[in-house]
C-alpha atoms as a PDB file:
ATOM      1  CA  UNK A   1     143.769 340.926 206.996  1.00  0.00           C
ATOM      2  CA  UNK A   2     140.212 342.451 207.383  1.00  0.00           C
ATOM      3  CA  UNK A   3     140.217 342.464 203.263  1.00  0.00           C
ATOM      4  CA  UNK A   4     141.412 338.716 203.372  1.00  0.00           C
ATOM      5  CA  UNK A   5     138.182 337.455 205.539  1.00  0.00           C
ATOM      6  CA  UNK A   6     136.077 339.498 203.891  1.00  0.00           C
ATOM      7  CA  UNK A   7     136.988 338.270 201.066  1.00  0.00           C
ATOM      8  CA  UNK A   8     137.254 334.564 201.904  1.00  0.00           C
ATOM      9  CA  UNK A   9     133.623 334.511 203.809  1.00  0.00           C
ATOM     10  CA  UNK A  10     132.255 336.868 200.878  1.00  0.00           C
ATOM     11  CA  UNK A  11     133.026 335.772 197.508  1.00  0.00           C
ATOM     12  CA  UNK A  12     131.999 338.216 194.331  1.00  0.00           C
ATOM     13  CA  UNK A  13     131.252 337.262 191.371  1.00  0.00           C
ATOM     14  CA  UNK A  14     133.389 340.568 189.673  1.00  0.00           C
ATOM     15  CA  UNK A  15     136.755 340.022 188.234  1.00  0.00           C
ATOM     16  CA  UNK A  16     137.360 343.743 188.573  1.00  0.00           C
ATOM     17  CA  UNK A  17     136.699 343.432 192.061  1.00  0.00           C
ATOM     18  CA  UNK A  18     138.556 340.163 192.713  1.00  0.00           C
ATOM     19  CA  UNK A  19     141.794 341.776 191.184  1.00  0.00           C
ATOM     20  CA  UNK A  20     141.046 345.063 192.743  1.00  0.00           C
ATOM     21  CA  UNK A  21     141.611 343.063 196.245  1.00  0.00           C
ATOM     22  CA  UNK A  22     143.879 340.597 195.504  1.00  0.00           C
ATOM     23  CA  UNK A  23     146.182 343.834 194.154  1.00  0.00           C
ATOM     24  CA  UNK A  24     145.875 345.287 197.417  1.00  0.00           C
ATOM     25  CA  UNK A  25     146.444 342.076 199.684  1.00  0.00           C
ATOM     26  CA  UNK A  26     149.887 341.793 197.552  1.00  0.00           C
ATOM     27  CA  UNK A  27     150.866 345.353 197.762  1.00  0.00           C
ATOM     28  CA  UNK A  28     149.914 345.285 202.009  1.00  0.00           C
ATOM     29  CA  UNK A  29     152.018 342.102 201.939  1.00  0.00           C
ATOM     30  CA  UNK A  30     155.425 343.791 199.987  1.00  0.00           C
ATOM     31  CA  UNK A  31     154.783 346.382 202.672  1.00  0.00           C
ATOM     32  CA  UNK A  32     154.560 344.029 205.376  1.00  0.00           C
ATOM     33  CA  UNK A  33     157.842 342.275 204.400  1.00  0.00           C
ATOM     34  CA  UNK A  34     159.674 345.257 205.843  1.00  0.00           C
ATOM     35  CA  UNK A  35     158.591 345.769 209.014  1.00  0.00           C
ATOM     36  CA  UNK A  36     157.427 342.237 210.089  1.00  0.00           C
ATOM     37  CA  UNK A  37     158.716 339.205 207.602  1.00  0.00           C
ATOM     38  CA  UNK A  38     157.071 336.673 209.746  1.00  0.00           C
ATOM     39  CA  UNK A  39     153.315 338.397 209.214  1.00  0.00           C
ATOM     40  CA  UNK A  40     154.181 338.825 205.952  1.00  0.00           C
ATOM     41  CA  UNK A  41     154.799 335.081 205.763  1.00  0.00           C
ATOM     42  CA  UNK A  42     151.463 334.491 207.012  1.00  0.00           C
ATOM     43  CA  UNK A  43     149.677 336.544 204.863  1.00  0.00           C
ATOM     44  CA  UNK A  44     151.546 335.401 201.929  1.00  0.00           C
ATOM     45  CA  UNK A  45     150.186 331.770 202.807  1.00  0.00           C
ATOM     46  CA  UNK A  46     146.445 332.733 203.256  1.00  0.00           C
ATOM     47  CA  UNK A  47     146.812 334.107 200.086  1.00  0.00           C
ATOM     48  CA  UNK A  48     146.844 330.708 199.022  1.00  0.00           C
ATOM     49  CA  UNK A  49     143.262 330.111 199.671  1.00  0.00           C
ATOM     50  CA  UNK A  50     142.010 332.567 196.695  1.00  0.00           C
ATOM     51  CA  UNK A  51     140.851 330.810 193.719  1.00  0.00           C
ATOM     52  CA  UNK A  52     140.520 333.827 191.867  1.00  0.00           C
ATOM     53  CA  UNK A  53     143.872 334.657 192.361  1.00  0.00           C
ATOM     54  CA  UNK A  54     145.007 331.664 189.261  1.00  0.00           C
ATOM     55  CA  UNK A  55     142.665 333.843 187.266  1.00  0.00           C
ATOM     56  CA  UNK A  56     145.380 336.813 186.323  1.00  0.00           C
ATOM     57  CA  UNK A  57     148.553 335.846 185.321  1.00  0.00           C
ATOM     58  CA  UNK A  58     150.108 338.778 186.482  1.00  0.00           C
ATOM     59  CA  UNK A  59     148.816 338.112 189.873  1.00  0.00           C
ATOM     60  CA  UNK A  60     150.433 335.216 189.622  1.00  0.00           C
ATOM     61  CA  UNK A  61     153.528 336.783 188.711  1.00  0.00           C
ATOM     62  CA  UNK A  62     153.744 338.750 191.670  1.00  0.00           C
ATOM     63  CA  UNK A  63     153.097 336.094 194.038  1.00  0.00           C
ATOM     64  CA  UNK A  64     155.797 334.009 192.932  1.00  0.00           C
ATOM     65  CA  UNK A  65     157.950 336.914 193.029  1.00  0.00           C
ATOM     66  CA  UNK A  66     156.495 337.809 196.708  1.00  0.00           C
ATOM     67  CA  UNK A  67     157.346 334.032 197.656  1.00  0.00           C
ATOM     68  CA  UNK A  68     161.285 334.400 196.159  1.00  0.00           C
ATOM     69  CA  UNK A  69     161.695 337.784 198.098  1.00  0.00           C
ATOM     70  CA  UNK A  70     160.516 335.998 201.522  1.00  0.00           C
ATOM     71  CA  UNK A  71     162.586 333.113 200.621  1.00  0.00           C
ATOM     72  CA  UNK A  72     165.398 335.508 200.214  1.00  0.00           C
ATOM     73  CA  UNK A  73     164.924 337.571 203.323  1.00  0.00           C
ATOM     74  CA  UNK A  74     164.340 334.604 205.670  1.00  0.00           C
ATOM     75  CA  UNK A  75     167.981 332.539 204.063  1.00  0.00           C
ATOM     76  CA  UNK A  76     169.693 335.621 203.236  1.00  0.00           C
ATOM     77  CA  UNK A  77     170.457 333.499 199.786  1.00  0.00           C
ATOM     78  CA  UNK A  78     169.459 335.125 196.651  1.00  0.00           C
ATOM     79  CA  UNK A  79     168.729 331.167 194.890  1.00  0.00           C
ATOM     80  CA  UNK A  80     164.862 331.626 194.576  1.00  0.00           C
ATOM     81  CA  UNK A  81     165.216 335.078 192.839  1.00  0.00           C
ATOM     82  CA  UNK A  82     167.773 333.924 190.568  1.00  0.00           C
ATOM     83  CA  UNK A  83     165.658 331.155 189.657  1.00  0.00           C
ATOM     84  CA  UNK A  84     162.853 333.478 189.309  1.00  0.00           C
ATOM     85  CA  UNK A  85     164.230 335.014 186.548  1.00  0.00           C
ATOM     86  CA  UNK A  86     166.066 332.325 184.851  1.00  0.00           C
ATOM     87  CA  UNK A  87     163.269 329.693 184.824  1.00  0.00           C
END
Protein backbone atom coordinates (compact mmCIF):
# COMPACT_ATOMS: atom_id res chain seq x y z
CA UNK A 1 0.00 0.00 0.00
CA UNK A 2 3.17 2.18 0.60
CA UNK A 3 3.42 2.21 -3.51
CA UNK A 4 -0.38 3.21 -3.62
CA UNK A 5 0.16 6.59 -1.38
CA UNK A 6 3.10 7.29 -2.85
CA UNK A 7 1.75 7.21 -5.76
CA UNK A 8 -1.57 8.97 -5.09
CA UNK A 9 0.22 12.04 -3.05
CA UNK A 10 3.11 11.96 -5.81
CA UNK A 11 1.98 11.93 -9.26
CA UNK A 12 4.77 11.52 -12.28
CA UNK A 13 4.54 12.69 -15.25
CA UNK A 14 6.28 9.13 -16.88
CA UNK A 15 4.10 6.61 -18.48
CA UNK A 16 6.89 4.09 -18.01
CA UNK A 17 6.78 4.78 -14.51
CA UNK A 18 2.99 4.96 -14.08
CA UNK A 19 2.70 1.38 -15.67
CA UNK A 20 5.78 0.23 -13.94
CA UNK A 21 3.59 0.79 -10.55
CA UNK A 22 0.34 0.21 -11.49
CA UNK A 23 1.91 -3.46 -12.79
CA UNK A 24 3.11 -4.01 -9.46
CA UNK A 25 -0.04 -2.79 -7.36
CA UNK A 26 -1.99 -5.52 -9.64
CA UNK A 27 0.47 -8.26 -9.31
CA UNK A 28 0.67 -7.47 -5.04
CA UNK A 29 -3.13 -7.53 -5.33
CA UNK A 30 -3.42 -11.29 -7.35
CA UNK A 31 -1.05 -12.17 -4.53
CA UNK A 32 -3.08 -10.75 -1.92
CA UNK A 33 -6.25 -12.56 -3.11
CA UNK A 34 -4.81 -15.73 -1.61
CA UNK A 35 -3.99 -15.12 1.62
CA UNK A 36 -6.40 -12.26 2.59
CA UNK A 37 -9.50 -11.69 -0.08
CA UNK A 38 -10.87 -8.96 2.02
CA UNK A 39 -7.38 -6.72 1.71
CA UNK A 40 -7.29 -7.64 -1.56
CA UNK A 41 -10.76 -6.15 -1.94
CA UNK A 42 -9.54 -3.03 -0.58
CA UNK A 43 -6.73 -2.60 -2.56
CA UNK A 44 -8.52 -3.53 -5.62
CA UNK A 45 -10.90 -0.44 -4.84
CA UNK A 46 -8.11 2.19 -4.20
CA UNK A 47 -6.97 1.17 -7.32
CA UNK A 48 -9.78 2.99 -8.53
CA UNK A 49 -8.41 6.32 -7.76
CA UNK A 50 -5.49 6.09 -10.58
CA UNK A 51 -6.17 8.04 -13.58
CA UNK A 52 -3.35 6.72 -15.28
CA UNK A 53 -4.47 3.44 -14.89
CA UNK A 54 -7.42 4.13 -18.16
CA UNK A 55 -4.21 4.95 -19.96
CA UNK A 56 -3.11 1.08 -20.88
CA UNK A 57 -5.57 -1.07 -22.05
CA UNK A 58 -4.00 -3.97 -20.83
CA UNK A 59 -4.07 -2.56 -17.42
CA UNK A 60 -7.36 -2.36 -17.86
CA UNK A 61 -7.65 -5.80 -18.83
CA UNK A 62 -6.28 -7.07 -15.80
CA UNK A 63 -8.31 -5.13 -13.53
CA UNK A 64 -11.45 -6.27 -14.83
CA UNK A 65 -10.16 -9.65 -14.70
CA UNK A 66 -8.84 -8.94 -10.93
CA UNK A 67 -12.53 -7.64 -10.18
CA UNK A 68 -14.25 -11.14 -11.82
CA UNK A 69 -11.73 -13.33 -9.75
CA UNK A 70 -12.80 -11.41 -6.36
CA UNK A 71 -16.29 -11.60 -7.47
CA UNK A 72 -15.76 -15.25 -7.89
CA UNK A 73 -13.95 -16.00 -4.68
CA UNK A 74 -16.27 -13.93 -2.44
CA UNK A 75 -19.87 -15.88 -4.28
CA UNK A 76 -18.14 -18.97 -5.04
CA UNK A 77 -20.14 -18.43 -8.61
CA UNK A 78 -18.05 -18.43 -11.63
CA UNK A 79 -20.89 -15.67 -13.53
CA UNK A 80 -18.41 -12.65 -13.67
CA UNK A 81 -15.59 -14.79 -15.26
CA UNK A 82 -17.80 -16.30 -17.68
CA UNK A 83 -18.94 -13.02 -18.63
CA UNK A 84 -15.46 -11.90 -18.76
CA UNK A 85 -14.74 -13.85 -21.50
CA UNK A 86 -17.89 -13.94 -23.39
CA UNK A 87 -18.61 -10.16 -23.42
Amino acid sequence: MKLLEYIEKNPIDSKVWNELAINALLNADFSLMKKDLKKAEELYNRLDILEAIDNYAELIIRKKFLESLIQYLKNNSNVEIFFYFVA
